[in-house]
N, C-alpha and C. Protein backbone atom coordinates (compact mmCIF):
# COMPACT_ATOMS: atom_id res chain seq x y z
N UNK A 1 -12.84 -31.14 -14.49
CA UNK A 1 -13.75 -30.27 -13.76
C UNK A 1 -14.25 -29.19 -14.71
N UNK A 2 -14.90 -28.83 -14.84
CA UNK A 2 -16.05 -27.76 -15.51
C UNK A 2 -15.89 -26.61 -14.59
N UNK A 3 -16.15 -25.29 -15.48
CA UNK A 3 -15.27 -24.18 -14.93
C UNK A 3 -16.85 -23.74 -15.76
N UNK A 4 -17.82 -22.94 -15.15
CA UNK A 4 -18.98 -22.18 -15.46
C UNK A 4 -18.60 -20.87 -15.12
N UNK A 5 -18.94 -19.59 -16.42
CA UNK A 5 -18.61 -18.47 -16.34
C UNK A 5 -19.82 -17.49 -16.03
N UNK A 6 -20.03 -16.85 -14.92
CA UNK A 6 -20.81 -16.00 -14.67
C UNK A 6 -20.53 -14.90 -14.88
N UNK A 7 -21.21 -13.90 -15.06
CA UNK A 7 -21.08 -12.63 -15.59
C UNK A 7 -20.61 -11.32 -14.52
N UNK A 8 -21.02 -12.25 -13.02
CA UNK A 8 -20.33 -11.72 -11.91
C UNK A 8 -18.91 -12.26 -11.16
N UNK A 9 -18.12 -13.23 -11.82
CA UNK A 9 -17.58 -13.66 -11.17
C UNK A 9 -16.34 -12.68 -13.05
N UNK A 10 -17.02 -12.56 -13.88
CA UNK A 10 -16.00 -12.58 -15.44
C UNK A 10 -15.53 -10.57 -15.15
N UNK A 11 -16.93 -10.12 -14.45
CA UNK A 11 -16.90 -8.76 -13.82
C UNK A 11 -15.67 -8.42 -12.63
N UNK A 12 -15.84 -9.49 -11.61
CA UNK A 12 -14.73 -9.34 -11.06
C UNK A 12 -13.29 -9.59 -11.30
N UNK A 13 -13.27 -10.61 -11.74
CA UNK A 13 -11.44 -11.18 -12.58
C UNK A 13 -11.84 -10.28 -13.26
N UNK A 14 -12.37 -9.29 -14.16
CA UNK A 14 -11.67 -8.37 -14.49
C UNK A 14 -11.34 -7.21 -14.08
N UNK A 15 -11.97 -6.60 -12.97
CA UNK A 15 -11.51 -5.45 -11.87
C UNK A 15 -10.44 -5.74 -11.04
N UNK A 16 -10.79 -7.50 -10.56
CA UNK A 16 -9.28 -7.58 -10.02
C UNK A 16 -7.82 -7.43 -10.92
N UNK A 17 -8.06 -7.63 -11.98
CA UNK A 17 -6.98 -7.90 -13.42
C UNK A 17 -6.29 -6.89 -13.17
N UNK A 18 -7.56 -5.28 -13.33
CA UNK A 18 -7.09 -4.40 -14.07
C UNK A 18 -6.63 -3.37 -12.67
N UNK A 19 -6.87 -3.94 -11.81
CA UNK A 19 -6.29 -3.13 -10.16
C UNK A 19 -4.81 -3.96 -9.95
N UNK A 20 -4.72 -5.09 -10.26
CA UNK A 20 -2.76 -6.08 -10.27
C UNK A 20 -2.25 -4.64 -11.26
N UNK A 21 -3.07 -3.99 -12.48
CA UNK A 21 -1.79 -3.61 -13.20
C UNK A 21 -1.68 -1.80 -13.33
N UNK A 22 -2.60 -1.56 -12.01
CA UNK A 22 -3.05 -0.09 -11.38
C UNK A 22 -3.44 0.65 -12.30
N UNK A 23 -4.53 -0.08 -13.08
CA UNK A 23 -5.52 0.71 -14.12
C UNK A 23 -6.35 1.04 -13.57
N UNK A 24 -7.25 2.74 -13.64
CA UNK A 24 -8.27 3.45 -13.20
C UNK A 24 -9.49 2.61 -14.31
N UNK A 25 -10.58 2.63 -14.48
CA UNK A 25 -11.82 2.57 -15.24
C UNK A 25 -11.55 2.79 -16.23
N UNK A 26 -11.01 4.18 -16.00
CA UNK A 26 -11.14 5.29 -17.26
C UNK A 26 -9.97 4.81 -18.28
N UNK A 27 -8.79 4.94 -17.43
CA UNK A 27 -7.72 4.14 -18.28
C UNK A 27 -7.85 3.23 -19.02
N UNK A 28 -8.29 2.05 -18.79
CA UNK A 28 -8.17 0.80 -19.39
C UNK A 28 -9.29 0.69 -20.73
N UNK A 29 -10.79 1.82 -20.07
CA UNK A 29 -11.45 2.25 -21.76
C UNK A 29 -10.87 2.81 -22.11
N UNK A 30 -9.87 3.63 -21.68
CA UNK A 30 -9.19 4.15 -23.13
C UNK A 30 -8.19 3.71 -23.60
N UNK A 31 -7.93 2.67 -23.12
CA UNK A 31 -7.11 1.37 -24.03
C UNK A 31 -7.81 0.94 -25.06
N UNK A 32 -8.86 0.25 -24.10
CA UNK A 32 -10.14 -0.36 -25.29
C UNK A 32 -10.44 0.12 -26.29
N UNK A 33 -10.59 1.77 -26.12
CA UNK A 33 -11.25 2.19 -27.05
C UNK A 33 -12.92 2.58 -26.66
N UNK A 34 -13.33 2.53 -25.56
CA UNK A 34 -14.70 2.12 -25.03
C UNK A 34 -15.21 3.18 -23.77
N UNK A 35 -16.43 3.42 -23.52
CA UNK A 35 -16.89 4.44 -22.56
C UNK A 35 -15.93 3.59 -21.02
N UNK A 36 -15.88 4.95 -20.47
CA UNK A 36 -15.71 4.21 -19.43
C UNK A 36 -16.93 3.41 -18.43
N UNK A 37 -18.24 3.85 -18.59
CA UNK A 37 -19.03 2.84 -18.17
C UNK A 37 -19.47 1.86 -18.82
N UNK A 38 -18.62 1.31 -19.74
CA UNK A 38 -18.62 0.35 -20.18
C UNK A 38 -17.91 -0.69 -19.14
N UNK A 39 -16.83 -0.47 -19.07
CA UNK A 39 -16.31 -1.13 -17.91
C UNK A 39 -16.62 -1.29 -16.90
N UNK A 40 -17.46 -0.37 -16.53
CA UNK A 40 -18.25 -0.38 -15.14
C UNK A 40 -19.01 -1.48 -15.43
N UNK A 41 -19.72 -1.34 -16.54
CA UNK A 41 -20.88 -2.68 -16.55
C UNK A 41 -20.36 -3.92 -16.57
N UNK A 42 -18.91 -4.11 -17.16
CA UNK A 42 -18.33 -5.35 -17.47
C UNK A 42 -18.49 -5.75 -15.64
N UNK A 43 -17.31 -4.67 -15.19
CA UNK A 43 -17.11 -5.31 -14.04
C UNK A 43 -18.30 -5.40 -12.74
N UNK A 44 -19.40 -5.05 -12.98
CA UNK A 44 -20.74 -5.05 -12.00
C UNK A 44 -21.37 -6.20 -12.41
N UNK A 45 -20.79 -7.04 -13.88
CA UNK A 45 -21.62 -7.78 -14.09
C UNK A 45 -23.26 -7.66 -14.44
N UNK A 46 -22.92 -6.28 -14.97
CA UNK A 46 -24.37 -5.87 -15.53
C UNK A 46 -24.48 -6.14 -17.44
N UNK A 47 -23.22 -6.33 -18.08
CA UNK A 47 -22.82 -6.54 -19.27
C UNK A 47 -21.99 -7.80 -19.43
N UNK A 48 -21.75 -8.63 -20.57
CA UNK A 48 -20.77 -9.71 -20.65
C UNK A 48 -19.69 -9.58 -22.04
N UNK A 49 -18.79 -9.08 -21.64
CA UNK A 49 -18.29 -8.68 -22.84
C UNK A 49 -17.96 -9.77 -24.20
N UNK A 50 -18.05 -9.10 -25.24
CA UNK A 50 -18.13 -10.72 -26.75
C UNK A 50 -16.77 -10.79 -26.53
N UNK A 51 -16.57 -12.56 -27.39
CA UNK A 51 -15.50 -13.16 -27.02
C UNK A 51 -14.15 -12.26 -27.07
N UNK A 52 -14.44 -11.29 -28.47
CA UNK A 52 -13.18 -11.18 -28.91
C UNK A 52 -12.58 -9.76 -28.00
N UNK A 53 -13.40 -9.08 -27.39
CA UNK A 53 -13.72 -7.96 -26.39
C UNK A 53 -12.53 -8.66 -25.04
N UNK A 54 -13.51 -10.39 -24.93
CA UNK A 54 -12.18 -10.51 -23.61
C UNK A 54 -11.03 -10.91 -23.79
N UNK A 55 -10.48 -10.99 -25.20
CA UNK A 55 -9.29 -11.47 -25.87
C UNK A 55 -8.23 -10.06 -25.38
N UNK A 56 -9.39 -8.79 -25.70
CA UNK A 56 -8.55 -7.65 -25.78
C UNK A 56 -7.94 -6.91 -24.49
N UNK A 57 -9.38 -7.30 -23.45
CA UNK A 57 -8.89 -7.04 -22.14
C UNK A 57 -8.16 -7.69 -21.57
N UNK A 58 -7.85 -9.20 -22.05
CA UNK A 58 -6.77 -9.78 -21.04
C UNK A 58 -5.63 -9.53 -21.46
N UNK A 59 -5.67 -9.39 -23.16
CA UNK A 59 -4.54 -8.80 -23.62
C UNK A 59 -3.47 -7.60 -22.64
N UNK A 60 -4.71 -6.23 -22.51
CA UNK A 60 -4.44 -5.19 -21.95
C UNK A 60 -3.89 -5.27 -20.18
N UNK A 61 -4.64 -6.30 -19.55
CA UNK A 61 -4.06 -6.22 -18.49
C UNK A 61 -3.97 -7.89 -18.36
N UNK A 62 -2.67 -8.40 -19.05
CA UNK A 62 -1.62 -9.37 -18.93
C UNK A 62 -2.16 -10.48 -18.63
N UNK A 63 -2.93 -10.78 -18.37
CA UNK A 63 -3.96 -12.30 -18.46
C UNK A 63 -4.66 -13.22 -19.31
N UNK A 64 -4.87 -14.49 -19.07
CA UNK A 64 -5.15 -14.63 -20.38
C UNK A 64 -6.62 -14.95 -20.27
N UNK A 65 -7.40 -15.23 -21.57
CA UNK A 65 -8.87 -14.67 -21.83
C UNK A 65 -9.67 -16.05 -20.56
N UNK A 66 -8.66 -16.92 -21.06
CA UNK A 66 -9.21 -18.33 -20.03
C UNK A 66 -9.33 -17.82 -18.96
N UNK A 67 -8.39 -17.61 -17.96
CA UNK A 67 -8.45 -17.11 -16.52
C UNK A 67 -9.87 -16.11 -16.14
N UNK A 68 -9.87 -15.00 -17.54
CA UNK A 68 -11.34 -14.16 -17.28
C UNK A 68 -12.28 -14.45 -17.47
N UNK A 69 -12.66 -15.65 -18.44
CA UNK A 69 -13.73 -16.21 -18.14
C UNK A 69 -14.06 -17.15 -17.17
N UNK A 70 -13.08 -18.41 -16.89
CA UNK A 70 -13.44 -19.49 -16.21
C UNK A 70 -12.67 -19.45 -14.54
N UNK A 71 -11.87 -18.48 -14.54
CA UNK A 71 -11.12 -18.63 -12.98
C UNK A 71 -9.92 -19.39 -13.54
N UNK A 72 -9.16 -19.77 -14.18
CA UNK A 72 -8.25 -20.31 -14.34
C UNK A 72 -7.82 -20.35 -15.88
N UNK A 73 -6.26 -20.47 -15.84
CA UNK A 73 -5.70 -20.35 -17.57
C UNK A 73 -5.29 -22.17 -17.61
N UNK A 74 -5.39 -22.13 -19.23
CA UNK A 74 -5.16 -23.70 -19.16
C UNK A 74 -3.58 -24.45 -18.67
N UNK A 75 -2.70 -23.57 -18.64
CA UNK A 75 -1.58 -23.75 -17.91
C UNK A 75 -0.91 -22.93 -17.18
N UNK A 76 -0.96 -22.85 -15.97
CA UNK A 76 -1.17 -21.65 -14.93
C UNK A 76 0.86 -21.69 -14.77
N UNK A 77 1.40 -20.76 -14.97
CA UNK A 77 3.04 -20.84 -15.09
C UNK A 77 3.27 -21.03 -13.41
N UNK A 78 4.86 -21.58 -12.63
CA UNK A 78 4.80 -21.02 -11.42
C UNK A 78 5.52 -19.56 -11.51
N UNK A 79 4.93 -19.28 -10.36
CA UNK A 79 4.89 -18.31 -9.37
C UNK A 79 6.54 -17.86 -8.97
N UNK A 80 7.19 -17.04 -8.81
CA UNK A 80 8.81 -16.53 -8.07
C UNK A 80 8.28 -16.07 -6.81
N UNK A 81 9.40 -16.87 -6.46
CA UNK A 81 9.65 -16.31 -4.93
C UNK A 81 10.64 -15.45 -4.65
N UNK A 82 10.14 -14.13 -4.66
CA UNK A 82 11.65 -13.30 -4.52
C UNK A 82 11.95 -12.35 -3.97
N UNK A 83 11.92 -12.77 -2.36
CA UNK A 83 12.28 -12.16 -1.36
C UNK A 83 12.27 -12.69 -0.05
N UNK A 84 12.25 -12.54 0.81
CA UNK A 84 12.23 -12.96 2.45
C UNK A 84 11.51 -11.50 3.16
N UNK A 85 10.41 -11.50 4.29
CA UNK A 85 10.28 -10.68 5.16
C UNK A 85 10.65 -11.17 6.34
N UNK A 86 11.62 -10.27 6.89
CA UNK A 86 12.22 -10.07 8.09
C UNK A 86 11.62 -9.28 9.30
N UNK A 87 12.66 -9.17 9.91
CA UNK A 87 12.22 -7.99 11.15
C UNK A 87 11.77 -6.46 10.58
N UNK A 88 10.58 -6.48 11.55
CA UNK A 88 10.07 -4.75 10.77
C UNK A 88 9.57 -5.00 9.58
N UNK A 89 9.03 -5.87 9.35
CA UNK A 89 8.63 -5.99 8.11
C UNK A 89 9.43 -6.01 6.13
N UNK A 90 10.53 -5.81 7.20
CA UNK A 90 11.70 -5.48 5.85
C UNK A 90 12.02 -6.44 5.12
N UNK A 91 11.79 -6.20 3.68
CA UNK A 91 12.03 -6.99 2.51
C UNK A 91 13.45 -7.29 2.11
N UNK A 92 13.98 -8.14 2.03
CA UNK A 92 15.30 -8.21 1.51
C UNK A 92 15.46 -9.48 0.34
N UNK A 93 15.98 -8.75 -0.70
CA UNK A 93 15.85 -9.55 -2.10
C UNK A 93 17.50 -9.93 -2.26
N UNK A 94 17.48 -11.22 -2.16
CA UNK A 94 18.65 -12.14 -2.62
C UNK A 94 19.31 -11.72 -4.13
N UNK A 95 20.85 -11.48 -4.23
CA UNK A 95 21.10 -11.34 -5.45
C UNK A 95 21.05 -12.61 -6.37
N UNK A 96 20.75 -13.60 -6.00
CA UNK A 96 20.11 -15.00 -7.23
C UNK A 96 18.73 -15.33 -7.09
N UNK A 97 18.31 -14.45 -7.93
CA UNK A 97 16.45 -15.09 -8.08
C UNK A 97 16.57 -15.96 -9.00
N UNK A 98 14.83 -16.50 -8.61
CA UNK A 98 13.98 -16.60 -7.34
C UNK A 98 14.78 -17.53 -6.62
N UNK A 99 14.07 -17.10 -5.55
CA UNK A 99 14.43 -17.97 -4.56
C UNK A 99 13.71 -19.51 -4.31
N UNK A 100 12.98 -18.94 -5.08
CA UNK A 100 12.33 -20.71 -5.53
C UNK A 100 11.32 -20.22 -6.50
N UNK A 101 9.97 -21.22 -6.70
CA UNK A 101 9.21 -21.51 -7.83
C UNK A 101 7.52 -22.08 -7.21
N UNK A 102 6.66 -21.41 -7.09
CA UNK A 102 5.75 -21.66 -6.10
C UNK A 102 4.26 -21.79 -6.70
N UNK A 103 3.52 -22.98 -6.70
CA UNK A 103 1.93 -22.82 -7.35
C UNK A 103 1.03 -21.55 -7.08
N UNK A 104 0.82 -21.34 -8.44
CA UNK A 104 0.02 -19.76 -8.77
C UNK A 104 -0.85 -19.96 -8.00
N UNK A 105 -1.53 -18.81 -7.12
CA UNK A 105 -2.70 -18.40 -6.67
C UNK A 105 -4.17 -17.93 -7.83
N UNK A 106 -5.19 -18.39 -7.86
CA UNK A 106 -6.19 -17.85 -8.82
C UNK A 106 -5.80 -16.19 -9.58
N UNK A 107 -5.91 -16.75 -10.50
CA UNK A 107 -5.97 -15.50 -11.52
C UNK A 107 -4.39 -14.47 -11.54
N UNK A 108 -3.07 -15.65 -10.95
CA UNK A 108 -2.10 -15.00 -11.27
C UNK A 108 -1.71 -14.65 -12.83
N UNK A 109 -0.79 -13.15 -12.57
CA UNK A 109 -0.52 -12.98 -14.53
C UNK A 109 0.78 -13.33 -14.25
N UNK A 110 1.43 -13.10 -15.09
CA UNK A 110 3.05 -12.95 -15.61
C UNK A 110 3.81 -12.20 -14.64
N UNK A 111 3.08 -11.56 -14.29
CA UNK A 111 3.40 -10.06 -13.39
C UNK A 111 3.62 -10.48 -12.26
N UNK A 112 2.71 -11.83 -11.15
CA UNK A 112 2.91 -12.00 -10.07
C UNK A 112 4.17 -12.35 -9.43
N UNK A 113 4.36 -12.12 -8.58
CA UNK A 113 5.87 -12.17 -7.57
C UNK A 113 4.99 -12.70 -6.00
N UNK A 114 5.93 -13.05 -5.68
CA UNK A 114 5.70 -13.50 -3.89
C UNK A 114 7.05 -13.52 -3.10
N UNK A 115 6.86 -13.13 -1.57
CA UNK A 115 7.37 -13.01 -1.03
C UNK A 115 7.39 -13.77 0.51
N UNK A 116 8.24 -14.18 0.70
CA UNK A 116 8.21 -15.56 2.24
C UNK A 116 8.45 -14.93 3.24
N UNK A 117 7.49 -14.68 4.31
CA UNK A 117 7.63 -14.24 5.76
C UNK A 117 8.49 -15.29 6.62
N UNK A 118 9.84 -14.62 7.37
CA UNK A 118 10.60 -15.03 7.98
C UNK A 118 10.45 -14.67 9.37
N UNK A 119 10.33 -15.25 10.19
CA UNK A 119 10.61 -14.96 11.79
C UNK A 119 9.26 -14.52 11.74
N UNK A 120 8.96 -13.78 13.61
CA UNK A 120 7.29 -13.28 13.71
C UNK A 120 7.44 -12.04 13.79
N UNK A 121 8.10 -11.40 12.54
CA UNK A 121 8.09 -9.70 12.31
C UNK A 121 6.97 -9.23 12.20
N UNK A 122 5.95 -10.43 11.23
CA UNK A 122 4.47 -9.42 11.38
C UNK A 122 3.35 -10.39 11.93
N UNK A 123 4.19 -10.74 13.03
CA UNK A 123 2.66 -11.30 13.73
C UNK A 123 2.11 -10.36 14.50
N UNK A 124 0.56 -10.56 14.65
CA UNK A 124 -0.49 -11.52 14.61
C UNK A 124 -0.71 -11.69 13.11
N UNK A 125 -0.20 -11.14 12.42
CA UNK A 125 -1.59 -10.99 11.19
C UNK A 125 -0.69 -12.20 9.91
N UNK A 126 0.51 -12.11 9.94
CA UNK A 126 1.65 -12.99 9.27
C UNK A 126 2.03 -13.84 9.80
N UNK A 127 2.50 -15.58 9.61
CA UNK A 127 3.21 -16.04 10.31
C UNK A 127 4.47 -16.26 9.57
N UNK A 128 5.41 -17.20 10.22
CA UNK A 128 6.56 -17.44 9.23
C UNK A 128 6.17 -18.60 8.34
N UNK A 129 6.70 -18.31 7.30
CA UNK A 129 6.34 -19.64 5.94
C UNK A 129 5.64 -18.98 5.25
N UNK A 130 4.52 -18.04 5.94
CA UNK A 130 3.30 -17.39 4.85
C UNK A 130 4.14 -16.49 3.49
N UNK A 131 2.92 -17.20 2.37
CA UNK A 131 3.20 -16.63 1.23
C UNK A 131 2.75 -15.44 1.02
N UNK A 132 3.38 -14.27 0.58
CA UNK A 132 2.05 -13.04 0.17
C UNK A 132 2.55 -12.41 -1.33
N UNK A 133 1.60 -12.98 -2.20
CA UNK A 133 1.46 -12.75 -3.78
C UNK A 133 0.90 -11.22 -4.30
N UNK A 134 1.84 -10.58 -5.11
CA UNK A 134 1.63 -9.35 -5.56
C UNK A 134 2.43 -9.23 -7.24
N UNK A 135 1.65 -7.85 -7.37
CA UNK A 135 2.09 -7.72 -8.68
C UNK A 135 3.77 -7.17 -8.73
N UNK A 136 4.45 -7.65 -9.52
CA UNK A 136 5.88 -6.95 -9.55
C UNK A 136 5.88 -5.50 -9.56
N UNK A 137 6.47 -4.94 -8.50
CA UNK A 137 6.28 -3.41 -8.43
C UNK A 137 6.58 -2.51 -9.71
N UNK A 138 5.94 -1.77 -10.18
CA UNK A 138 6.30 -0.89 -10.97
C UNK A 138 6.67 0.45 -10.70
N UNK A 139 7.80 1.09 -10.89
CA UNK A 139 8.59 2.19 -10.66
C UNK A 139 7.84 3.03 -10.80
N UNK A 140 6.96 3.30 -12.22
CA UNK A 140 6.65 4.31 -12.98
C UNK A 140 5.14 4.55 -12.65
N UNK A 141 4.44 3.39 -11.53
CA UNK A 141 3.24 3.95 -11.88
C UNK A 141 2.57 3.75 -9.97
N UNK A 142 1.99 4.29 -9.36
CA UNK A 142 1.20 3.97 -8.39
C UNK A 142 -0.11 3.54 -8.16
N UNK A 143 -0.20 2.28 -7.74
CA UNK A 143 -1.75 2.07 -7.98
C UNK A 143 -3.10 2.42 -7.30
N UNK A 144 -3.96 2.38 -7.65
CA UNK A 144 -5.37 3.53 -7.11
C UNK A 144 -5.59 2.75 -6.08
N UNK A 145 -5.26 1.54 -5.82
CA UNK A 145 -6.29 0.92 -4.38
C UNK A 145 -5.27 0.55 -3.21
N UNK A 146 -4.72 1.20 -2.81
CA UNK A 146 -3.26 1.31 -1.95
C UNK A 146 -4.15 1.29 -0.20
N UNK A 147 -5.38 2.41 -0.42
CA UNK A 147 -5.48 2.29 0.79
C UNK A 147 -6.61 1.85 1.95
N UNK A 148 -5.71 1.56 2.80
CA UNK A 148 -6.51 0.19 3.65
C UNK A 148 -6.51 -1.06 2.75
N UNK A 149 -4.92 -1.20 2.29
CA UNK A 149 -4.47 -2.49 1.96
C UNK A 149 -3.52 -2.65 2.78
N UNK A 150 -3.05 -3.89 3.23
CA UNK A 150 -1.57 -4.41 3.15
C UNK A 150 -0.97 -4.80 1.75
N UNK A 151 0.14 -3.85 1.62
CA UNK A 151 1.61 -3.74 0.14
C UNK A 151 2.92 -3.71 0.67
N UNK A 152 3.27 -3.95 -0.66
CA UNK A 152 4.43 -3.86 -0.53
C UNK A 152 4.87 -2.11 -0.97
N UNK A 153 5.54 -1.73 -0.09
CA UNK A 153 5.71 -0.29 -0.24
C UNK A 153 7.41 -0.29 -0.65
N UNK A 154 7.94 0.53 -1.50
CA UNK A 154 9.16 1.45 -1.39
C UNK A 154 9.31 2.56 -1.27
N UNK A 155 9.50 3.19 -0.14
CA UNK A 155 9.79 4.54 0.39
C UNK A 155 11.04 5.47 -0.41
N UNK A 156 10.66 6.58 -0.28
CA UNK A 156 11.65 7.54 -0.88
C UNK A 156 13.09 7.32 -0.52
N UNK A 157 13.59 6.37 1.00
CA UNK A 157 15.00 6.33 1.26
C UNK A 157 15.31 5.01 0.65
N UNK A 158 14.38 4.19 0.41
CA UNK A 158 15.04 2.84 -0.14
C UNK A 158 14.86 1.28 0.10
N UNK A 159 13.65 1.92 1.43
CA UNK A 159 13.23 0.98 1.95
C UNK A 159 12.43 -0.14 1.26
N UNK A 160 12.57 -1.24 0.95
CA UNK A 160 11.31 -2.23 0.68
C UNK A 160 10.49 -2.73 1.96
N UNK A 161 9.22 -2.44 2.47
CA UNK A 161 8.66 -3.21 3.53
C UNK A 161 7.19 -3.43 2.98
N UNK A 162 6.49 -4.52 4.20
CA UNK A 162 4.96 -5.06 3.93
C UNK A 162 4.81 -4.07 4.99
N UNK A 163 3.43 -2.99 4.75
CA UNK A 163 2.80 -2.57 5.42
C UNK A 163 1.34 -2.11 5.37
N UNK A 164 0.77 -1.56 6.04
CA UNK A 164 -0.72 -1.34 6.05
C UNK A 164 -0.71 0.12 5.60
N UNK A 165 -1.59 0.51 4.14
CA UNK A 165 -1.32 1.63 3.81
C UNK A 165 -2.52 2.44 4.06
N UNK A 166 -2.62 3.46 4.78
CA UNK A 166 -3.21 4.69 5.10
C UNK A 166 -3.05 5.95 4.52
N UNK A 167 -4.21 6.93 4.63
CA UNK A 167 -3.87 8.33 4.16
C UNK A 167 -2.95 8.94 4.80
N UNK A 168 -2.16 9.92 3.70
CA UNK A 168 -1.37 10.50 5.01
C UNK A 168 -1.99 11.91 4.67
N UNK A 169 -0.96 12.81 5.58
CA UNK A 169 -2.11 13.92 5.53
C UNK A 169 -2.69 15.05 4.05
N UNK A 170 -1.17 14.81 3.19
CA UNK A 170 -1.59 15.19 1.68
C UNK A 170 -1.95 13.82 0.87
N UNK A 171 -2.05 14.27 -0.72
CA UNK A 171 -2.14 12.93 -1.74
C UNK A 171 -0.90 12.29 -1.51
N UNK A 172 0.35 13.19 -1.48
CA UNK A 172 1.54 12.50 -2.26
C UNK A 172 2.18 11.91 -0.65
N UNK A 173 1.63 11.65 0.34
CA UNK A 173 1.86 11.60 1.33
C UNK A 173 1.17 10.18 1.92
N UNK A 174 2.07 8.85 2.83
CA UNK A 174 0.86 8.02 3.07
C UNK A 174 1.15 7.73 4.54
N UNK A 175 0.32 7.31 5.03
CA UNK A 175 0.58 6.41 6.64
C UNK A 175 0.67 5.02 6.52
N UNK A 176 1.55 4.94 7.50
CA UNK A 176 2.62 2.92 6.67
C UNK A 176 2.15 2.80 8.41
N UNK A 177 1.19 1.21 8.71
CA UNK A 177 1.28 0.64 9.76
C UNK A 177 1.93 -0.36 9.58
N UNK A 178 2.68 -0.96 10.41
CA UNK A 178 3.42 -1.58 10.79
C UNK A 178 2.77 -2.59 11.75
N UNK A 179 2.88 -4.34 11.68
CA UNK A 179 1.93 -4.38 12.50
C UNK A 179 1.92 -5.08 13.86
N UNK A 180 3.32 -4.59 14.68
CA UNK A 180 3.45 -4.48 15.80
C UNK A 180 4.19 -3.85 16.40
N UNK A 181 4.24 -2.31 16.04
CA UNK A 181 4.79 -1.08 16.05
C UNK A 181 4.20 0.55 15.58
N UNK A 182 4.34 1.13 16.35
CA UNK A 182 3.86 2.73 16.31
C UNK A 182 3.78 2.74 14.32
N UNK A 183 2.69 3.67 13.94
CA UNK A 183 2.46 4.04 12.50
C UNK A 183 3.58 4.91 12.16
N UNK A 184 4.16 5.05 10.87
CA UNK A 184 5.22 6.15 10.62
C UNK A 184 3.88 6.81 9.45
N UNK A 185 3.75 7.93 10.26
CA UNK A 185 3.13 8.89 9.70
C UNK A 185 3.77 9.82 8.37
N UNK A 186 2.93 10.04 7.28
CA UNK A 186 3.19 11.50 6.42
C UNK A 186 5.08 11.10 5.48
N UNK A 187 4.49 9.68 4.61
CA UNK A 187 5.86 9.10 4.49
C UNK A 187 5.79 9.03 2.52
N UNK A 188 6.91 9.44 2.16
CA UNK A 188 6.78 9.86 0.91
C UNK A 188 7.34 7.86 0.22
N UNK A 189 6.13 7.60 -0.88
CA UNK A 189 7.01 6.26 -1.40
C UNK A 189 6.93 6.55 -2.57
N UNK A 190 7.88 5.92 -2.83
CA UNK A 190 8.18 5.68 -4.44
C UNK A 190 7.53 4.86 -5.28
N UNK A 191 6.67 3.71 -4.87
CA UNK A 191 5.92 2.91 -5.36
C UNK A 191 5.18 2.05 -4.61
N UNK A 192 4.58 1.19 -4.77
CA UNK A 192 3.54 0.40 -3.57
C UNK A 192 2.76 -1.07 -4.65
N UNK A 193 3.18 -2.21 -4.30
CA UNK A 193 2.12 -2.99 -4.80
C UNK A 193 1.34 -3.67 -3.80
N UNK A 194 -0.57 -3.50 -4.15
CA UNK A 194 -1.14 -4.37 -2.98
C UNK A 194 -1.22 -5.63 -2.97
N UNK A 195 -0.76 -6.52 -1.65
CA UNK A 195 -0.83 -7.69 -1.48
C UNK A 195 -2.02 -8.69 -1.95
N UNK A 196 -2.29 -8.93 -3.06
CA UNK A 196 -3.72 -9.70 -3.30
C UNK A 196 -3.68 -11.12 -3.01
N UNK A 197 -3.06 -11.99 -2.88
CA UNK A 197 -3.51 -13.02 -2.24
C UNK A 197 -2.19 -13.51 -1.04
N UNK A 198 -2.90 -14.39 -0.04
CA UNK A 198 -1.81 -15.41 0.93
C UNK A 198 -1.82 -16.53 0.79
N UNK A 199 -0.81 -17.31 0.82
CA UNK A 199 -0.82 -18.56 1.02
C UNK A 199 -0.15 -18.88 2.32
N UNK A 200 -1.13 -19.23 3.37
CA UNK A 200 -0.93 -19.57 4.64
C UNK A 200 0.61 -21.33 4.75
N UNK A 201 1.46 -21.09 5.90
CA UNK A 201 2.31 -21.66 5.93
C UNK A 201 1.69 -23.02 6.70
C-alpha cells in the first residue's frame, strides 16, 4: 500500500506528536532551534519541513520520521497493556507488567501505554474490553491540552483514575468528571495523560 504525504496530514502527526509528549509550540522550537511560528506553519500545513528537519522533530518528540511523514513507521512495536479500569473509574496496575501486548494505534511512540476497561464503571461512554491508549504518564511534567479531554489523571492522594478534565476554579486546580457520578470539583493532581486514541471492544 502507498502511504502519500500531505503537508496537512505531516502538520498534524506532528502537533499530535508533540501534545503525546506535552510540548507547548514554543518549547519544541526551542528544541529545534527555530521561531516558534515556524512550527505553527509546520503544523497548519502552511510549510513542509526538509527531510532532515523531520529526522529532528521525530527525534525530539519520540517518533519516528516514517510515522510523520506517511501515518505509519515501518515496524510499528506492540503496544502494553498496563492496567485494568474498574469501578469509579479507578486504575489499578498489576505488580507483573504488561498485562499483555496489544496492536499500536496510528502514530503510537515508545511512550504509548493502554489501559483495559473492566465492568460498566464508565458507561455510556466506555464499555468493558475497550482499549484507551495514552502517553506513559510523566511525573515531572503536565500537559497543555488536559482540558475537555478524557485522561488519565493522578491526584495529589494517590489516586490513578480515567476522567473528564475541566477547569477548576484556579490554574493549579482542575474539575475531574466522572462519567456516571457527581463532578469532584477544585482537585489538586499530580499529573494527567490525555487519552488519544480507543480501541473499541
Amino acid at each position: 500500500m502507498a502511504y502519500v504525504a500531505s503537508m496537512n496530514d505531516i502538520g498534524k502527526r506532528i502537533a499530535d506528536s508533540r501534545k503525546d509528549q506535552g510540548l507547548s509550540q514554543y518549547a519544541l522550537a526551542k528544541l529545534l532551534g527555530v521561531n516558534q511560528s515556524t512550527i505553527a506553519y509546520y503544523e497548519r500545513g502552511r510549510n513542509t519541513p526538509k527531510p532532515w528537519i523531520v529526522e529532528d522533530i521525530a527525534r525530539l518528540l519520540n517518533v519516528s520520521a516514517s510515522y510523520l511523514l506517511y501515518g505509519r513507521d515501518a515496524e510499528d512495536p506492540p503496544v502494553p497493556v498496563v492496567g485494568t479500569v474498574g469501578a469509579g473509574g479507578v486504575i489499578t496496575y498489576p505488580s507483573e507488567l504488561p498485562l499483555d501486548l496489544t496492536q499500536p494505534p496510528p502514530g503510537a511512540s515508545s511512550r504509548t501505554q493502554a489501559v483495559r476497561v473492566e465492568g460498566d464503571g464508565l458507561w455510556p461512554v466506555y464499555r468493558a474490553g475497550d482499549l484507551l491508549f495514552h502517553a506513559a504518564v510523566d511525573p515531572h511534567r503536565m500537559p497543555e491540552d488536559l482540558y475537555g479531554r478524557d485522561c488519565i489523571v493522578r491526584t495529589s492522594d494517590g489516586q490513578t483514575l480515567v476522567r473528564h478534565v475541566k477547569r477548576g476554579r484556579t490554574k493549579a486546580l482542575f474539575t475531574l468528571a466522572a462519567f456516571n457520578a457527581p463532578d469532584e470539583e477544585d482537585v489538586a493532581l499530580d499529573t494527567a495523560a490525555p487519552i488519544r486514541w480507543i480501541r473499541r471492544a
